[in-house]
Protein backbone atom coordinates (compact mmCIF):
# COMPACT_ATOMS: atom_id res chain seq x y z
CA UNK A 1 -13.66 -37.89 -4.39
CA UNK A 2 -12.56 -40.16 -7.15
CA UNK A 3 -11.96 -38.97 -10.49
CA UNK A 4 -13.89 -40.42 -13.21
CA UNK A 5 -12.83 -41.56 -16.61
CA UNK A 6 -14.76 -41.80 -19.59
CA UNK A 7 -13.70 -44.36 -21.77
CA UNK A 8 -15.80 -43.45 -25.40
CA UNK A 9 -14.24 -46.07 -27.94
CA UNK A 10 -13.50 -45.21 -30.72
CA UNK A 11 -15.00 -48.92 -32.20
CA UNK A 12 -12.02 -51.19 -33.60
CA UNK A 13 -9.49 -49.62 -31.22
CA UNK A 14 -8.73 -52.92 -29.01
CA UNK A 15 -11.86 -52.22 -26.55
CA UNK A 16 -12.84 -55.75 -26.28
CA UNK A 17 -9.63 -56.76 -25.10
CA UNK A 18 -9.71 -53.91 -22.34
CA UNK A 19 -13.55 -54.28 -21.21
CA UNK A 20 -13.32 -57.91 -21.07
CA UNK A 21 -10.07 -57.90 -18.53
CA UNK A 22 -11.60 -55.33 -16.32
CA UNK A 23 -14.73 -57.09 -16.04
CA UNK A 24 -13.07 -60.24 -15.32
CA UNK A 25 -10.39 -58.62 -12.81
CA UNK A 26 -12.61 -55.78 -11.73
CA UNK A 27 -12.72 -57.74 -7.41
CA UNK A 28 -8.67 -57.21 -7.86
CA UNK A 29 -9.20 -53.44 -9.73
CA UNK A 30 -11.43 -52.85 -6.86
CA UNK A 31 -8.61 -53.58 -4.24
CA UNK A 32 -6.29 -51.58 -5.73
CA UNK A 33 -8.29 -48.33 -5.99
CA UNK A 34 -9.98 -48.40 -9.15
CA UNK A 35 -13.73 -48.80 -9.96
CA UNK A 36 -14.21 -50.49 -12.76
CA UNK A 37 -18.81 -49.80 -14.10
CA UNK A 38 -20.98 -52.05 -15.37
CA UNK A 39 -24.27 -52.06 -15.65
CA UNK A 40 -24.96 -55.69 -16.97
CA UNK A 41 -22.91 -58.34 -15.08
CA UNK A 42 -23.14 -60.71 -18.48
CA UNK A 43 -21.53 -57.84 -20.21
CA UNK A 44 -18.35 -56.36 -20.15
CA UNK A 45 -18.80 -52.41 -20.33
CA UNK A 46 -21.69 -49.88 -20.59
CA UNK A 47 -22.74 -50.22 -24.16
CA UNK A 48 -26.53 -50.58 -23.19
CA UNK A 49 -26.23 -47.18 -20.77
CA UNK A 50 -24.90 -45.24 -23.85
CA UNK A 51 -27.62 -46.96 -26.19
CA UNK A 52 -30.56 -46.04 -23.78
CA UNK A 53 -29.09 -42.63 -23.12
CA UNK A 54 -28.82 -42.01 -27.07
CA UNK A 55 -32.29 -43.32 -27.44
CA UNK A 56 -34.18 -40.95 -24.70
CA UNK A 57 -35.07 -44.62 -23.50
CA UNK A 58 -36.34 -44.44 -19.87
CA UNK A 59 -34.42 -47.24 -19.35
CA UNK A 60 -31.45 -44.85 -19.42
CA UNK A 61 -32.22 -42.96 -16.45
CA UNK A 62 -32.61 -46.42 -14.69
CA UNK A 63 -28.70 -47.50 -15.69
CA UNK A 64 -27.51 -44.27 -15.09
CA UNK A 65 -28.87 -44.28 -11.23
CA UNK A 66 -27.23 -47.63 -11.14
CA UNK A 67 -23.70 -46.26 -11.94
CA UNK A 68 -24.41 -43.52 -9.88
CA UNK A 69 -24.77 -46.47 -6.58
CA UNK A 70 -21.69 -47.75 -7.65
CA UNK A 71 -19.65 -45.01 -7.39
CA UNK A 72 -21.16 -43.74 -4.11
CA UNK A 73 -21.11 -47.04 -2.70
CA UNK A 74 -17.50 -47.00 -3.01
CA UNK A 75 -17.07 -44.42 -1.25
CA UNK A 76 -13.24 -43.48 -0.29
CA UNK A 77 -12.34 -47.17 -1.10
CA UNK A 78 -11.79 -46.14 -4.37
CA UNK A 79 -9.11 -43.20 -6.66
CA UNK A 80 -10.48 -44.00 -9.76
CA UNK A 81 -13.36 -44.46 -11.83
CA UNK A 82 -13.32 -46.18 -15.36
CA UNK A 83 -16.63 -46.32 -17.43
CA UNK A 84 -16.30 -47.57 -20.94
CA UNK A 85 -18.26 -47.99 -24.23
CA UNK A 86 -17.18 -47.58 -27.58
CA UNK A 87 -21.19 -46.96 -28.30
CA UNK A 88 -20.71 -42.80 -26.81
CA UNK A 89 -18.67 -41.94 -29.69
CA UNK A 90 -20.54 -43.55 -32.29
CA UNK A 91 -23.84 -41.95 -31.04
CA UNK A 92 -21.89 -38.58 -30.19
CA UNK A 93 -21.77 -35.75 -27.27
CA UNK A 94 -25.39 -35.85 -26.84
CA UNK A 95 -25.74 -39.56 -25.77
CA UNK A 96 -22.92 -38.57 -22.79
CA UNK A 97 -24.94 -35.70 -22.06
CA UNK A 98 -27.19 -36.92 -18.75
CA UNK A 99 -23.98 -38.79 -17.64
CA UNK A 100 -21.55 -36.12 -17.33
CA UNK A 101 -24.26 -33.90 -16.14
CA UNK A 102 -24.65 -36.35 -13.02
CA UNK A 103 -20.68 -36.95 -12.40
CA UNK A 104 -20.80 -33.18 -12.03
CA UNK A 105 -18.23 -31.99 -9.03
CA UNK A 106 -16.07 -35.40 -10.24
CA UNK A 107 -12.80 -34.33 -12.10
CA UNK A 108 -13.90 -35.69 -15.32
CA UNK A 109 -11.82 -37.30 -18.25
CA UNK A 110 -12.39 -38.60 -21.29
CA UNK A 111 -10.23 -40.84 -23.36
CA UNK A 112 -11.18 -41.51 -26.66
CA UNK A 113 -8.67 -43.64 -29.02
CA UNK A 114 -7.89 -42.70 -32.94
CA UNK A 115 -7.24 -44.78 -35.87
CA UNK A 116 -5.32 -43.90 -38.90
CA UNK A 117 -8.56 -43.81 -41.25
CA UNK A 118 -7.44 -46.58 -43.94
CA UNK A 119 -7.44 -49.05 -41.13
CA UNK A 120 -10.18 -47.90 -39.23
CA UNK A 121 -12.27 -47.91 -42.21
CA UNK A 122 -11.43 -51.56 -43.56
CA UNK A 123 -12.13 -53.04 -39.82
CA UNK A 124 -15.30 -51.06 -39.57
CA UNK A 125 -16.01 -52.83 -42.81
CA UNK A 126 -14.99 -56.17 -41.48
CA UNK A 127 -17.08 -55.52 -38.58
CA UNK A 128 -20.36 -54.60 -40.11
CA UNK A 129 -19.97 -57.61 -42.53
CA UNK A 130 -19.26 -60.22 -39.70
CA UNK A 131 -22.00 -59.08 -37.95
CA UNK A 132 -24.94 -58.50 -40.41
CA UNK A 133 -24.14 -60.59 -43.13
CA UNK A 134 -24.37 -59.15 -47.05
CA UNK A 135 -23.48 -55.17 -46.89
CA UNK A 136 -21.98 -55.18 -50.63
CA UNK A 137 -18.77 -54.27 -51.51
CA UNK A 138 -16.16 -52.29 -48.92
CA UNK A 139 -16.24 -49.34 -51.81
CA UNK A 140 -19.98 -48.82 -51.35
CA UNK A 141 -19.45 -48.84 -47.74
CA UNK A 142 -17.04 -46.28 -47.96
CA UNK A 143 -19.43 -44.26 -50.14
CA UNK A 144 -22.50 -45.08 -47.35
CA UNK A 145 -21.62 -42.19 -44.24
CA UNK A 146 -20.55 -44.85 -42.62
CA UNK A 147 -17.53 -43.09 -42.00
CA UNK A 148 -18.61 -39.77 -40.58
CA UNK A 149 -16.37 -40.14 -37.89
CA UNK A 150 -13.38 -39.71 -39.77
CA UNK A 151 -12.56 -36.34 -39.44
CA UNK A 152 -10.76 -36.59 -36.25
CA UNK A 153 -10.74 -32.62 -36.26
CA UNK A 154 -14.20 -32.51 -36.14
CA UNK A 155 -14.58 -34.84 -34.40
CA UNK A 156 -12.65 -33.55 -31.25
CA UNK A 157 -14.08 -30.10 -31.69
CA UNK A 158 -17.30 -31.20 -31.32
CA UNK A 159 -16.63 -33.48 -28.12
CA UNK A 160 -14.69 -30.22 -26.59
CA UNK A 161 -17.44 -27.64 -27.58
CA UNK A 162 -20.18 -30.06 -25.54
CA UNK A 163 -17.97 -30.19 -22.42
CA UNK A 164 -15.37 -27.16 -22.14
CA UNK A 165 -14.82 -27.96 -18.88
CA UNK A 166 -14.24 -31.82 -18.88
CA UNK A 167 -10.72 -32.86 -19.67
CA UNK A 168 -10.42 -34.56 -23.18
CA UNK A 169 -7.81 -36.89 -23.56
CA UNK A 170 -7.47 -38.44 -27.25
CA UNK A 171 -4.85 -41.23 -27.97
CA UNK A 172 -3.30 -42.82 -30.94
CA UNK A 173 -4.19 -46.52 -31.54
CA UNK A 174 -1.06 -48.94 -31.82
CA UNK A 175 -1.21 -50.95 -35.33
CA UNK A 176 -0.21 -54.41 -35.23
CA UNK A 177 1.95 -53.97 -38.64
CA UNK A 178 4.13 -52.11 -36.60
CA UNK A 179 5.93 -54.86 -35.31
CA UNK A 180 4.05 -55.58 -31.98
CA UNK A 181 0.84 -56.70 -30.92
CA UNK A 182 -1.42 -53.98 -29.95
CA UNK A 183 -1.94 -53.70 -26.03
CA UNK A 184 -4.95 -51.91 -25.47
CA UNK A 185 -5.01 -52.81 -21.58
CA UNK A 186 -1.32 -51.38 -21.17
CA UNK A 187 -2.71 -48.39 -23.07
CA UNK A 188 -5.69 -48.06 -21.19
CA UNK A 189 -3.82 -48.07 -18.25
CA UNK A 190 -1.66 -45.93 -18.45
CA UNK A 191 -3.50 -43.64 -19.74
CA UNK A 192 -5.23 -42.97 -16.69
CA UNK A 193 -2.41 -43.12 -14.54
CA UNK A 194 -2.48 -46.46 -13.49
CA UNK A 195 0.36 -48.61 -15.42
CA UNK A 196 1.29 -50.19 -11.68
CA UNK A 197 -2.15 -52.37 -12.59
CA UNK A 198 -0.57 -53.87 -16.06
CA UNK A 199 -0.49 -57.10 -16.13
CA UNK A 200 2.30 -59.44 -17.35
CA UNK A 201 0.61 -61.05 -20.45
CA UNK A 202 -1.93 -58.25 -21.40
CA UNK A 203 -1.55 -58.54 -24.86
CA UNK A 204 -2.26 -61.55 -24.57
CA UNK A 205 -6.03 -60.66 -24.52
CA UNK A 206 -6.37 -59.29 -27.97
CA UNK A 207 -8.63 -62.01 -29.03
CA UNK A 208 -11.33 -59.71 -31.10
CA UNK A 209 -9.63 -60.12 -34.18
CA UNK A 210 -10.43 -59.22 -37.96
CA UNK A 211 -11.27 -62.46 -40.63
CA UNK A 212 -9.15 -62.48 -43.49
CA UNK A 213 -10.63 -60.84 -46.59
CA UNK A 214 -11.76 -64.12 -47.70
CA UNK A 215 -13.61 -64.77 -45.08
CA UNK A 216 -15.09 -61.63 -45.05
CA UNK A 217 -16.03 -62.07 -48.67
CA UNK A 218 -17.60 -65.67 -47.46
CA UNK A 219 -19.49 -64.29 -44.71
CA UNK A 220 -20.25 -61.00 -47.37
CA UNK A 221 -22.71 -63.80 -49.35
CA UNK A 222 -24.91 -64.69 -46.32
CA UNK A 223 -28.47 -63.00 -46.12
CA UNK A 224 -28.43 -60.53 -43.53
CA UNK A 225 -31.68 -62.32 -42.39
CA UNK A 226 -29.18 -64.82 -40.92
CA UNK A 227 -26.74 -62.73 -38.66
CA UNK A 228 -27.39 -64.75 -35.48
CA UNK A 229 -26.15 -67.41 -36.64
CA UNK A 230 -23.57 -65.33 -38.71
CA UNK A 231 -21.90 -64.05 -35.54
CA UNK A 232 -22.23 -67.04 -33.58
CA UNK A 233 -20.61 -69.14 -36.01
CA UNK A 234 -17.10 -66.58 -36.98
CA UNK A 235 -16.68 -66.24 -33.47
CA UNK A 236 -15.82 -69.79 -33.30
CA UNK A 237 -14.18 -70.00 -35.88
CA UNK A 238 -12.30 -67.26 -35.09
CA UNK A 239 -11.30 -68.74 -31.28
CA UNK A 240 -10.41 -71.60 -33.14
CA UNK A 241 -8.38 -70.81 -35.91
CA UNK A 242 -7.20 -67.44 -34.52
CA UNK A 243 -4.12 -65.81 -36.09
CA UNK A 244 -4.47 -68.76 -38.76
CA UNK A 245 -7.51 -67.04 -40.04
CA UNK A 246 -7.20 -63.24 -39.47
CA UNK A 247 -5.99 -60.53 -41.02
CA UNK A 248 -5.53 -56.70 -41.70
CA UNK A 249 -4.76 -54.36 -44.72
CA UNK A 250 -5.58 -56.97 -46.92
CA UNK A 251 -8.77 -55.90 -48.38
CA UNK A 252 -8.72 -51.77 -48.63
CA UNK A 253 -6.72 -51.74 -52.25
CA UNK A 254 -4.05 -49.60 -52.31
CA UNK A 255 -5.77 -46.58 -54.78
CA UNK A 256 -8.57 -46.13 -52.21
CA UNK A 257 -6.43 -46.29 -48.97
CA UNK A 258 -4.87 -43.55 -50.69
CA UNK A 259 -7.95 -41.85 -51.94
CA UNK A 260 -9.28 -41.90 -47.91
CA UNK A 261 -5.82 -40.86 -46.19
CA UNK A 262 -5.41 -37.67 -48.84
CA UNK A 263 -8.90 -37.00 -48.06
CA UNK A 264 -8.44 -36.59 -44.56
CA UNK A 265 -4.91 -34.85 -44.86
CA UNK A 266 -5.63 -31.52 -43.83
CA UNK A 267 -7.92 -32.69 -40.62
CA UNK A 268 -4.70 -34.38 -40.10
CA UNK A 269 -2.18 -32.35 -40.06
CA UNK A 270 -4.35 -30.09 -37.98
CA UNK A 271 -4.75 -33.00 -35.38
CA UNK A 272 -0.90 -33.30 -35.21
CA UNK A 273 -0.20 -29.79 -34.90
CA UNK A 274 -3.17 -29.25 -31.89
CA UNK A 275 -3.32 -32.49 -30.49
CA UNK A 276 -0.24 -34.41 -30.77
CA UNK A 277 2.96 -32.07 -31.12
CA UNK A 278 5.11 -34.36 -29.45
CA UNK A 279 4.54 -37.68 -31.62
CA UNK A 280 7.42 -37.75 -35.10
CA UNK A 281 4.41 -38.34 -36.92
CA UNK A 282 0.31 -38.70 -36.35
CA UNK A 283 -0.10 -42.00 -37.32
CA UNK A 284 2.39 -45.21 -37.59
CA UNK A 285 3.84 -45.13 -41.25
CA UNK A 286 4.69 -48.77 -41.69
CA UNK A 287 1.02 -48.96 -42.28
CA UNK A 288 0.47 -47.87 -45.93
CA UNK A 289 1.23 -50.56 -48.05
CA UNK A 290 -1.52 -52.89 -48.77
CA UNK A 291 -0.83 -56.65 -47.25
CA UNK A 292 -2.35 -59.25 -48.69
CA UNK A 293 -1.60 -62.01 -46.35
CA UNK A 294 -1.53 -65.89 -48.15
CA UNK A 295 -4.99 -67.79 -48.82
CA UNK A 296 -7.06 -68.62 -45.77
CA UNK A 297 -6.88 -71.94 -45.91
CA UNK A 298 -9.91 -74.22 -46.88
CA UNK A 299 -10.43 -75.73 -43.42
CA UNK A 300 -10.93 -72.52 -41.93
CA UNK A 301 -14.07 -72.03 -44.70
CA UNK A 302 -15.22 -75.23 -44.34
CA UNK A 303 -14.90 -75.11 -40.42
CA UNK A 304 -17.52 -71.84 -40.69
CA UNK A 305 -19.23 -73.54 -43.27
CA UNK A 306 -20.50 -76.37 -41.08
CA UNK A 307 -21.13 -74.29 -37.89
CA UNK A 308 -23.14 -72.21 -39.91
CA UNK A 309 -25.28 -74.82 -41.28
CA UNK A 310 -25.66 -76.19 -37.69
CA UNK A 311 -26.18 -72.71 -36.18
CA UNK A 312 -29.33 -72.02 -38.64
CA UNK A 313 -31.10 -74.80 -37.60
CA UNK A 314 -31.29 -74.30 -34.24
């Protein structure tokens, strides 16, 4: 019987980068003894199994028979079972519920990656922005309750109260400022036990990356009426411009990265102590200062500019 491994998120913690190579390697994953779900072929994970399942949709218990195939189709083939969306800890325990109730018998796992919260904050920010259009400013946004999940205390005790008798398994997400790309396939990986599967050239896949604060401020000015065309548009610019145009810790200012981490200390320091008594510290340190990388350069806005216009009036 294969165990099972319940990839939750959390959101901005390099789960693009992971879904999308399992989904496009998941004939070789198969091979090698690891099942890798989905229940959309055009998508790379679960998202709209832990959407419906949140929801009550009925359309729910119709994605979660058609894991359920999966798995026993597989049979013996398979060691390992990895289902992922980043959308189960955003909804919370409850939208897991009907899943974990069905894998019972399966050794059960799940992983769930944490962010130091000044960084997880400003690329939630980023996020919602380059998705919806005009939010206002990131200090509204941090005044919203947007940011329930930040108490990583909590948040952990209320995962382990739903399921006592599933394994949780929370990790530390890698910052880029800390002198290396972040490799969320290696960490995925070998998380579960598998770091024989890492390919060379993993990181390699981190293409989800965060816009430049003036970008974000750009994109900040659109209606939200327009976020088709919103998203659509950054992503290209984004593939095309890449590195050229991203960047991180470059829009939280310093008083209020400050303001959020001292808020959180105490969840913290618990966390370390309970969770992580073998890491020097919690979270990467190199991480405080605020960066505010040179100008984005005017091609990059103009670049958006005209796919934007384009985009609109199709």
């Amino acid at each position: 019987m294969p165990r099972i491994w319940l990839h939750i998120g959390m959101l901005k913690t390099g789960t693009t980068a992971m879904q999308q190579w399992c989904a496009a390697h998941e004939d070789e994953l198969r091979r090698q003894g690891l099942l890798y779900v989905r229940v959309r072929k055009h998508l790379p994970a679960c998202g709209p199994l832990a959407d419906a399942l949140a929801r009550g949709a009925p359309e729910g218990r119709k994605l979660l028979a058609k894991v359920l195939r999966q798995i026993e189709r597989a049979g013996d083939e398979i060691d390992d079972v990895l289902i992922s969306a980043e959308a189960f800890s955003h909804h919370g325990p409850h939208s897991l519920e009907p899943l974990v109730q069905s894998l019972r018998g399966h050794r059960l796992s799940v992983l769930i990656w944490l962010r130091r919260q000044d960084r997880f904050a400003e690329a939630l920010y980023k996020q919602v922005v380059k998705w919806n259009g005009h939010i206002g400013s990131i200090g509204c946004f941090l005044r919203s309750g947007q940011l329930r999940l930040l108490d990583y205390t909590a948040l952990l005790k209320s995962w382990r109260e739903s399921f006592p008798d599933v394994d949780l398994m929370p990790q530390i997400y890698a910052e880029a400022s800390c002198g290396e790309k972040p490799d969320s396939i290696a960490a995925l990986l070998t998380a579960i036990g598998r770091s024989d599967l890492i390919p060379q050239g993993s990181v390699e896949w981190r293409r989800n990356l965060s816009p430049r604060s003036e970008l974000i401020a750009h994109y900040n000015r659109i209606p939200r009426g327009n976020g088709q065309s919103l998203r659509r548009a950054g992503r290209q610019v984004m593939d095309e411009f890449g590195e050229a145009a991203a960047g991180r810790g470059d829009m939280l200012p310093p008083e209020a990265a400050r303001a959020l981490l001292e808020r959180f200390a105490e969840s913290n320091r618990y966390l370390h102590r309970e969770w992580f008594p073998d890491r020097p510290v919690l979270f990467p340190s190199d991480t405080a200062s605020y960066i505010p990388g040179p100008a984005v350069d005017n091609a990059v806005l103009e670049r958006f500019d005209g796919l934007f216009s384009a985009m609109s009036k199709d």
